[in-house]
C-alpha atoms as a PDB file:
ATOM      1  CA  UNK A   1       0.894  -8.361  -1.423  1.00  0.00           C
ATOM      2  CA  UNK A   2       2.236  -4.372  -1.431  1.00  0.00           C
ATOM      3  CA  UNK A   3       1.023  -2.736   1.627  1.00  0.00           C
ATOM      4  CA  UNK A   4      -1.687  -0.650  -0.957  1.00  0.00           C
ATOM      5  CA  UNK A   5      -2.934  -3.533  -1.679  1.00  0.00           C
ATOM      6  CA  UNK A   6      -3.353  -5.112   2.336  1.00  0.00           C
ATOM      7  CA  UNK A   7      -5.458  -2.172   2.711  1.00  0.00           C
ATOM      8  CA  UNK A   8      -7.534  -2.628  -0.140  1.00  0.00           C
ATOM      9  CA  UNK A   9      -8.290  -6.086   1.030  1.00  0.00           C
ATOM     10  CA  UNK A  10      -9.260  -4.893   4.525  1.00  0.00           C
ATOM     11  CA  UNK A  11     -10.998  -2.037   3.330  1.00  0.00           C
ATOM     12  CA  UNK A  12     -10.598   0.410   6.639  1.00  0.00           C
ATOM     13  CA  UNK A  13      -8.155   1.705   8.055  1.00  0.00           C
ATOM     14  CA  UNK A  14      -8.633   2.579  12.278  1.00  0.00           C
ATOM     15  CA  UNK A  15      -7.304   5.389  13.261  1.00  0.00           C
ATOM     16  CA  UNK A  16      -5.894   5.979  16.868  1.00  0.00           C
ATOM     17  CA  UNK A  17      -5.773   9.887  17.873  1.00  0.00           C
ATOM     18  CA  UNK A  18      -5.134  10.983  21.970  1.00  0.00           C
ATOM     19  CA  UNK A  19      -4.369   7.654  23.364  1.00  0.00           C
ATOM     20  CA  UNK A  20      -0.903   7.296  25.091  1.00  0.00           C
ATOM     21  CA  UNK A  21       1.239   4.261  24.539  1.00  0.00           C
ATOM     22  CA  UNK A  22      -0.269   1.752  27.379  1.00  0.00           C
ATOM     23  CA  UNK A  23      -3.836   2.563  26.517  1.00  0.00           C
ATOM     24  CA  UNK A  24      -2.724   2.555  22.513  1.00  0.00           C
ATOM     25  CA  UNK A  25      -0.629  -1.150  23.408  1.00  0.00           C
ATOM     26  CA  UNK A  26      -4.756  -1.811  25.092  1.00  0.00           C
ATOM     27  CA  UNK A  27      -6.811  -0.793  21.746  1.00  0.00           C
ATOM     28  CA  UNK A  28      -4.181  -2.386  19.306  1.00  0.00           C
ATOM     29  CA  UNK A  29      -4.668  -5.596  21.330  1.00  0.00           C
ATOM     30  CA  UNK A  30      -8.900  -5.542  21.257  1.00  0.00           C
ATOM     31  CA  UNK A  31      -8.368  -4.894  17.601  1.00  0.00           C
ATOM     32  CA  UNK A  32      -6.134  -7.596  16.374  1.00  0.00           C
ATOM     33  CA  UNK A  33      -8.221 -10.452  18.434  1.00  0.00           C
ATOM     34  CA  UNK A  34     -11.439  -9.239  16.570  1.00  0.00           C
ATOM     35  CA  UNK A  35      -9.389  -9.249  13.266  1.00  0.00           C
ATOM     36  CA  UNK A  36      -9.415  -5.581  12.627  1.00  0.00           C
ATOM     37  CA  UNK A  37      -5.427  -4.631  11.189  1.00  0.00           C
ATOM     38  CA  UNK A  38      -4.757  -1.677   9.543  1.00  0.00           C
ATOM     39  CA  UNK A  39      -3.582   0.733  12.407  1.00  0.00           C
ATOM     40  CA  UNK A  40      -2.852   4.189  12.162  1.00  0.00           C
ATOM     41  CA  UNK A  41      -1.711   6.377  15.175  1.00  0.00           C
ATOM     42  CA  UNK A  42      -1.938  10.000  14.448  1.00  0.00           C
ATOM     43  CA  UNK A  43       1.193  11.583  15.659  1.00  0.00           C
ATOM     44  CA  UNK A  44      -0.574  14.666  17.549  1.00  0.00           C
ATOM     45  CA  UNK A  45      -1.322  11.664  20.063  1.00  0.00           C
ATOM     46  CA  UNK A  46       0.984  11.723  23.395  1.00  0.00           C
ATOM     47  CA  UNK A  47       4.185   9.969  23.193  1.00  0.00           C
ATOM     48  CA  UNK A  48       3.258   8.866  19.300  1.00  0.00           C
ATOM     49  CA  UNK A  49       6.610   8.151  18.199  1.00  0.00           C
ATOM     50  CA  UNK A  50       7.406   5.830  21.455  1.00  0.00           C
ATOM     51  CA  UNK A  51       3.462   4.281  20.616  1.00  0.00           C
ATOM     52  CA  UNK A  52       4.646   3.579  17.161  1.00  0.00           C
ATOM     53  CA  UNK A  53       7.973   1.865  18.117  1.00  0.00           C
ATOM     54  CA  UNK A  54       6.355  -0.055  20.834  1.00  0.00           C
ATOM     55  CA  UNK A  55       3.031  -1.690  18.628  1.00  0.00           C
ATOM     56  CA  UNK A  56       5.785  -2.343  16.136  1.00  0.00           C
ATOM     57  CA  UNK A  57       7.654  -4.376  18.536  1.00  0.00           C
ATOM     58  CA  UNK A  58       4.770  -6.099  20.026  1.00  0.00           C
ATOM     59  CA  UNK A  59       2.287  -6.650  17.110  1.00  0.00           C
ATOM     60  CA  UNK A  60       5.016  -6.983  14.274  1.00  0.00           C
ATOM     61  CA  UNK A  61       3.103  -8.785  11.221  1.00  0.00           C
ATOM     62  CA  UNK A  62      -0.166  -9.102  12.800  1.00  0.00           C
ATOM     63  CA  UNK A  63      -0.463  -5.832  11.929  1.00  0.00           C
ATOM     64  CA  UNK A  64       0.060  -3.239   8.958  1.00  0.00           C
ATOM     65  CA  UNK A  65       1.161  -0.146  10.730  1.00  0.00           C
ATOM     66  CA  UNK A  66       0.689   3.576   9.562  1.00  0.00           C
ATOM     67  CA  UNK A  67       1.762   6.931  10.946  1.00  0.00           C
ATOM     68  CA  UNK A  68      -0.997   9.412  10.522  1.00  0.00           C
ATOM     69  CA  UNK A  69      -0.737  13.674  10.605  1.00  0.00           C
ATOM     70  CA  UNK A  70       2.524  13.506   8.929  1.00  0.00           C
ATOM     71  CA  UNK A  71       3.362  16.930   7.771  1.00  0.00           C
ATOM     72  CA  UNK A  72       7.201  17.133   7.302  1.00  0.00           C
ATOM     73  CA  UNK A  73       9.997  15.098   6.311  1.00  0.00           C
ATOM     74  CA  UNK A  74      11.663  15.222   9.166  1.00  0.00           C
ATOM     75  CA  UNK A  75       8.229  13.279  10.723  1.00  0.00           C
ATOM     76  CA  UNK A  76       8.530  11.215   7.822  1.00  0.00           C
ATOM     77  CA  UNK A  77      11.996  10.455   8.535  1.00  0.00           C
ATOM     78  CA  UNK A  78      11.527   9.449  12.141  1.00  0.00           C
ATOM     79  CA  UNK A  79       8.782   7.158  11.413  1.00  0.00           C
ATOM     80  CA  UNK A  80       9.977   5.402   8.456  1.00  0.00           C
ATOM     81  CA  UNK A  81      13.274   4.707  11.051  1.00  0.00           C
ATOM     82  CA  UNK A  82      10.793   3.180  13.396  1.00  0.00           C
ATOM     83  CA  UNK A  83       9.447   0.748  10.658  1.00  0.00           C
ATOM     84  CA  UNK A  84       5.914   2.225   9.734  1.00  0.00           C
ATOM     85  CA  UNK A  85       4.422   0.752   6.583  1.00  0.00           C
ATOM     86  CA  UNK A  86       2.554   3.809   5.572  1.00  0.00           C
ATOM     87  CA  UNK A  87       2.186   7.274   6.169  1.00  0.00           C
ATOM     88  CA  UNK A  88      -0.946  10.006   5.650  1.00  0.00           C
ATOM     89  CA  UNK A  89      -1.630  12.986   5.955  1.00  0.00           C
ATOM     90  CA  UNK A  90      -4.700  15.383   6.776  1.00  0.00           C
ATOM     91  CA  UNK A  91      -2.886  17.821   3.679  1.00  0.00           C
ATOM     92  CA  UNK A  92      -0.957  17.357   0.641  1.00  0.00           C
ATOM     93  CA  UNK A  93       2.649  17.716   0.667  1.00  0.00           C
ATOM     94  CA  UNK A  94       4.736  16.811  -2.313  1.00  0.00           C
ATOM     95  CA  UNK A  95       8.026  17.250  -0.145  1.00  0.00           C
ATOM     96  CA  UNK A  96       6.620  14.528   1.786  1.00  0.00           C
ATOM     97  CA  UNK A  97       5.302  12.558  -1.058  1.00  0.00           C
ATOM     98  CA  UNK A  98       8.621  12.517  -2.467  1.00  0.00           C
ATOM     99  CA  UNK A  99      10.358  11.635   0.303  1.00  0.00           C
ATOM    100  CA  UNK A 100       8.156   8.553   1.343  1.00  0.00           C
ATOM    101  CA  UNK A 101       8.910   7.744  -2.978  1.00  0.00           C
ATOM    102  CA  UNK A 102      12.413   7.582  -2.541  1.00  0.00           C
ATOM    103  CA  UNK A 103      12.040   5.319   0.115  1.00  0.00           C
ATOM    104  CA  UNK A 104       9.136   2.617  -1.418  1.00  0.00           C
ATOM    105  CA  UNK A 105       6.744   3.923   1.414  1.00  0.00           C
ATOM    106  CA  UNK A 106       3.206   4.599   0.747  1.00  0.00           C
ATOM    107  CA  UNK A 107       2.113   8.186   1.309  1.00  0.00           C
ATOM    108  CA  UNK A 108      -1.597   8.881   1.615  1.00  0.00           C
ATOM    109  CA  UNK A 109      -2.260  12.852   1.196  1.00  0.00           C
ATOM    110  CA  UNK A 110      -5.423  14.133   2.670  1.00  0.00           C
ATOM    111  CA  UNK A 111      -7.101  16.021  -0.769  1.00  0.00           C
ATOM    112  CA  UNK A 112     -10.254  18.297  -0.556  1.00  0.00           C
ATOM    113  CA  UNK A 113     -11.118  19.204  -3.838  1.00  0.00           C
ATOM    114  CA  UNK A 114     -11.127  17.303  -7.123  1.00  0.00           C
ATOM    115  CA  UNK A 115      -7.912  19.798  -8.180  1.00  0.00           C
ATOM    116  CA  UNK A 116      -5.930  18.810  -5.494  1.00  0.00           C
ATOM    117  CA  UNK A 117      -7.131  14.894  -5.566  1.00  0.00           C
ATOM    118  CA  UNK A 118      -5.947  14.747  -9.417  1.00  0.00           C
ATOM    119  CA  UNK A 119      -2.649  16.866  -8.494  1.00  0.00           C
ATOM    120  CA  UNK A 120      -1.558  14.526  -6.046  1.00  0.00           C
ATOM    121  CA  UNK A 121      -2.266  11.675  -8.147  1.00  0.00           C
ATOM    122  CA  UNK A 122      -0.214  13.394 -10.880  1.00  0.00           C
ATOM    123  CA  UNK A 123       2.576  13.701  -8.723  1.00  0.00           C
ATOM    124  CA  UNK A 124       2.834   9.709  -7.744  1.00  0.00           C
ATOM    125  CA  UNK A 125       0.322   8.958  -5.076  1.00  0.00           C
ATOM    126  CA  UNK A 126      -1.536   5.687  -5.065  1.00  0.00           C
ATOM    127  CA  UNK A 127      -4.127   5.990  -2.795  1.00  0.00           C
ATOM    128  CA  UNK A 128      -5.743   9.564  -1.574  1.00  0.00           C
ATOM    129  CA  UNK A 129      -7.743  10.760   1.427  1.00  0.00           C
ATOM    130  CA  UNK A 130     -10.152  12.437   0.603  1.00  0.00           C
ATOM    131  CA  UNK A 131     -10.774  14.600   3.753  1.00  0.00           C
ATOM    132  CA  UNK A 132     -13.036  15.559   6.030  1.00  0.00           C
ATOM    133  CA  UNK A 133     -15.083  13.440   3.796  1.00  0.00           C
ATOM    134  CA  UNK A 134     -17.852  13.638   6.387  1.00  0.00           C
ATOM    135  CA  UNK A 135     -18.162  17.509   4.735  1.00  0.00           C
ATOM    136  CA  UNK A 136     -18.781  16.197   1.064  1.00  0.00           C
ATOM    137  CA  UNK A 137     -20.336  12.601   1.702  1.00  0.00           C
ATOM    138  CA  UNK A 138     -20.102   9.317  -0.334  1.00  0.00           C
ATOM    139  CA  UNK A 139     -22.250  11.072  -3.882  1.00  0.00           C
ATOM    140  CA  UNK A 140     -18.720  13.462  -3.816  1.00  0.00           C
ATOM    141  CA  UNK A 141     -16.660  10.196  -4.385  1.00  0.00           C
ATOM    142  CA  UNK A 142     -18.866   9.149  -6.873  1.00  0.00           C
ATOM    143  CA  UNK A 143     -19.173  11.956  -8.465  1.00  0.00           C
ATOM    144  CA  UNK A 144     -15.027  12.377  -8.536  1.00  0.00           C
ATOM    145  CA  UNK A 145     -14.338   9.132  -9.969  1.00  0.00           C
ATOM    146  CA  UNK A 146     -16.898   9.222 -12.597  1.00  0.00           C
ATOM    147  CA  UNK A 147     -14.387  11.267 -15.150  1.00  0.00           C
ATOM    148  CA  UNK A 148     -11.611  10.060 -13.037  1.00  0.00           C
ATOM    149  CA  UNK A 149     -11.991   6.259 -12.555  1.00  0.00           C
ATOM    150  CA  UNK A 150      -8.196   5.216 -12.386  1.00  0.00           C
ATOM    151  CA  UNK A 151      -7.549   7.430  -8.831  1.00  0.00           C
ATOM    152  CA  UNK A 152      -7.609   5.299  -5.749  1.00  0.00           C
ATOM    153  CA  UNK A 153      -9.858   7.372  -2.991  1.00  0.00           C
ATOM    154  CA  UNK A 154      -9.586   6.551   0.740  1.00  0.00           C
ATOM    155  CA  UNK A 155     -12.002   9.155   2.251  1.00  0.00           C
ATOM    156  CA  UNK A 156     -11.823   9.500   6.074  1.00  0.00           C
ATOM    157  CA  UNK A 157     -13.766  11.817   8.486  1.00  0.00           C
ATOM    158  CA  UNK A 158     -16.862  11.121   9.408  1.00  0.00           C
ATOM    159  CA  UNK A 159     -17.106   7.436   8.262  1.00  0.00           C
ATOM    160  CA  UNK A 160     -19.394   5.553  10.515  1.00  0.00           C
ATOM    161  CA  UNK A 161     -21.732   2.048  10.256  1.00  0.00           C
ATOM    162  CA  UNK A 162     -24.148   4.011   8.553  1.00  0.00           C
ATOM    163  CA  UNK A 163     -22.825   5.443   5.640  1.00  0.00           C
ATOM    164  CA  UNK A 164     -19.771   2.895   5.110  1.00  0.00           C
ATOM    165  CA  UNK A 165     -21.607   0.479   2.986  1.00  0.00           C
ATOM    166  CA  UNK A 166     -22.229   3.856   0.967  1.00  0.00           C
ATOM    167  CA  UNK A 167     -18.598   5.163   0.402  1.00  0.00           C
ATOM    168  CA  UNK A 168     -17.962   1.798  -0.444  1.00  0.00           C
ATOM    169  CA  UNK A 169     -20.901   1.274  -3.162  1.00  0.00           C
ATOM    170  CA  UNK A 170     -19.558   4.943  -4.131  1.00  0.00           C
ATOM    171  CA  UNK A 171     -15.890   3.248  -5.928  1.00  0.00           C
ATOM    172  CA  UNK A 172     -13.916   4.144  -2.591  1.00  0.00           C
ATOM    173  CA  UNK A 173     -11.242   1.662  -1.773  1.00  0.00           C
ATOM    174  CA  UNK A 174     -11.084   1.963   1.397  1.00  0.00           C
ATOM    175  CA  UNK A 175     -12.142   4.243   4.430  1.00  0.00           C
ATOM    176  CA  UNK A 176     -10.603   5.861   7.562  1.00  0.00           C
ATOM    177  CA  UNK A 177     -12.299   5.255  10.776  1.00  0.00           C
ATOM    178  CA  UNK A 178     -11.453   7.717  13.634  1.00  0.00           C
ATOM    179  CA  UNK A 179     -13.979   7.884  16.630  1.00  0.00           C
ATOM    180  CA  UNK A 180     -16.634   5.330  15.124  1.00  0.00           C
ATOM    181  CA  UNK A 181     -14.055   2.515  15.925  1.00  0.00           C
ATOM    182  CA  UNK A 182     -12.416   3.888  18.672  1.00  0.00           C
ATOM    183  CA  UNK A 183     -13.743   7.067  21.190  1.00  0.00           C
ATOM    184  CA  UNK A 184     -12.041   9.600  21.896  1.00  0.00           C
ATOM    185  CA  UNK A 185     -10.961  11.131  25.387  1.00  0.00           C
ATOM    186  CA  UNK A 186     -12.110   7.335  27.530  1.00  0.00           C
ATOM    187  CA  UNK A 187     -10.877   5.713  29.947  1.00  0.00           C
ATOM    188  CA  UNK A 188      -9.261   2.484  28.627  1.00  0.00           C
ATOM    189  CA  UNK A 189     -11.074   0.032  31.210  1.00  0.00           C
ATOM    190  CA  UNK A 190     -12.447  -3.433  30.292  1.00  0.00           C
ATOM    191  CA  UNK A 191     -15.658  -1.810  29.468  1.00  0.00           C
ATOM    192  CA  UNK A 192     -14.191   0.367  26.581  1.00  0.00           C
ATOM    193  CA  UNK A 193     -11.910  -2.372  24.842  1.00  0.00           C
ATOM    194  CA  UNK A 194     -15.739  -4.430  24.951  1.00  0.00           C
ATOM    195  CA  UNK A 195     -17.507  -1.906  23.086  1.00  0.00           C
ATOM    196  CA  UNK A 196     -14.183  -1.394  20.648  1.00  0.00           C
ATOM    197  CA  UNK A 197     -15.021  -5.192  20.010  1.00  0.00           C
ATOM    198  CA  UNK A 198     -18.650  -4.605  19.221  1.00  0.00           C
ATOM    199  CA  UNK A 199     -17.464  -1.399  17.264  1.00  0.00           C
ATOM    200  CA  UNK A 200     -15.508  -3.645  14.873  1.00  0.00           C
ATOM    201  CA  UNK A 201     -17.936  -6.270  14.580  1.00  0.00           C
ATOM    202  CA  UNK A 202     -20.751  -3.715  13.255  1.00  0.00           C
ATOM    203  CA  UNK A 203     -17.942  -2.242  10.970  1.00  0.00           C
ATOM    204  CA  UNK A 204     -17.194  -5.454   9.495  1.00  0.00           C
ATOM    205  CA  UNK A 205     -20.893  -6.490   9.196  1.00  0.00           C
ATOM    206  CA  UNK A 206     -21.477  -3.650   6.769  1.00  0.00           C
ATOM    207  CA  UNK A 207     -18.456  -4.292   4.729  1.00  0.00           C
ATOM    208  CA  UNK A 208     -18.518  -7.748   4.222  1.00  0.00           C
END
């Protein structure tokens, strides 16, 4: 199965932002023993690069791996080198999108309006973000793919237990969960990793 398709079947996509790479090594861990495996790590985090390299190494398969905030090629580059399966973006850039072409990598662009959704799609992406979808809400998605049924829609921002079930209902594929699977700015202690658990667990319950 292509790595568009993995996250299809999974149908979110956590997202890891500020964590450095022992406390990252600590989430990725709670996540794959509750069965949650599409990981991004956004690369404004500390030490992302050396996070990346390091749940590669230690997860491997168990997980499918993705670089997030990727702006340039030269990012790009030095993630692709480190073995990331896919790459996104909170913006659309067709150097990028290129680049990750010419290599077989998935590129997810974060799109805003319908425009820039159908632009990107023009120009060879297979799965979009539509972002901050918290802004727009799951009716937007609907309301995008109605004349435009064949674009693959990931929105992201703002996705929590609540409204899930309704981006989902909406046609999207799959969403991005930042701080409803995993706070921001905690202490990684037993307690935390516990409630990650529970996190995923309520996540799941809604999408299965």
């Amino acid at each position: 199965m292509t790595v568009l398709g993995r996250i299809k079947e999974h149908k979110m996509v956590g997202i890891l932002r500020g964590y450095d790479t022992e406390d990252a090594v600590k989430i990725v861990d709670t996540l794959v023993k509750n069965n949650f495996r599409v990981i991004e790590v956004a690369l404004n985090s500390p030490n992302s690069l050396k996070t990346l390299k390091v749940l590669k190494e230690k997860f491997g398969d168990e997980i499918i791996l993705g670089a997030g905030t990727v702006l340039t090629v030269e990012a790009a580059k030095e993630c692709v080198a480190i073995g990331v399966q896919f790459l996104l973006s909170p913006a659309y850039g067709e150097r990028v999108l290129q680049y990750a072409k010419s290599r077989g990598i998935l590129y997810i662009p974060g799109c805003y309006t319908p425009t820039e959704i159908y632009e990107a799609y023009l120009a060879g992406a297979k799965m979009i973000k539509v972002f901050p979808a918290g802004q727009l809400g799951a009716t937007y998605i609907k309301d995008v793919l109605a004349p435009m049924d064949d674009l693959v829609l990931l929105p992201t921002g703002g996705v929590n237990p609540d409204n899930i079930r309704a981006y989902l209902n909406s046609g999207a594929q799959a969403v991005g969960i930042s701080s409803a699977l995993v706070p921001s700015n905690r202490t990684v202690d037993d307690a935390l990793l516990e409630e990650i658990g529970e996190r995923v667990e309520k996540l799941k319950t809604e999408v299965d």
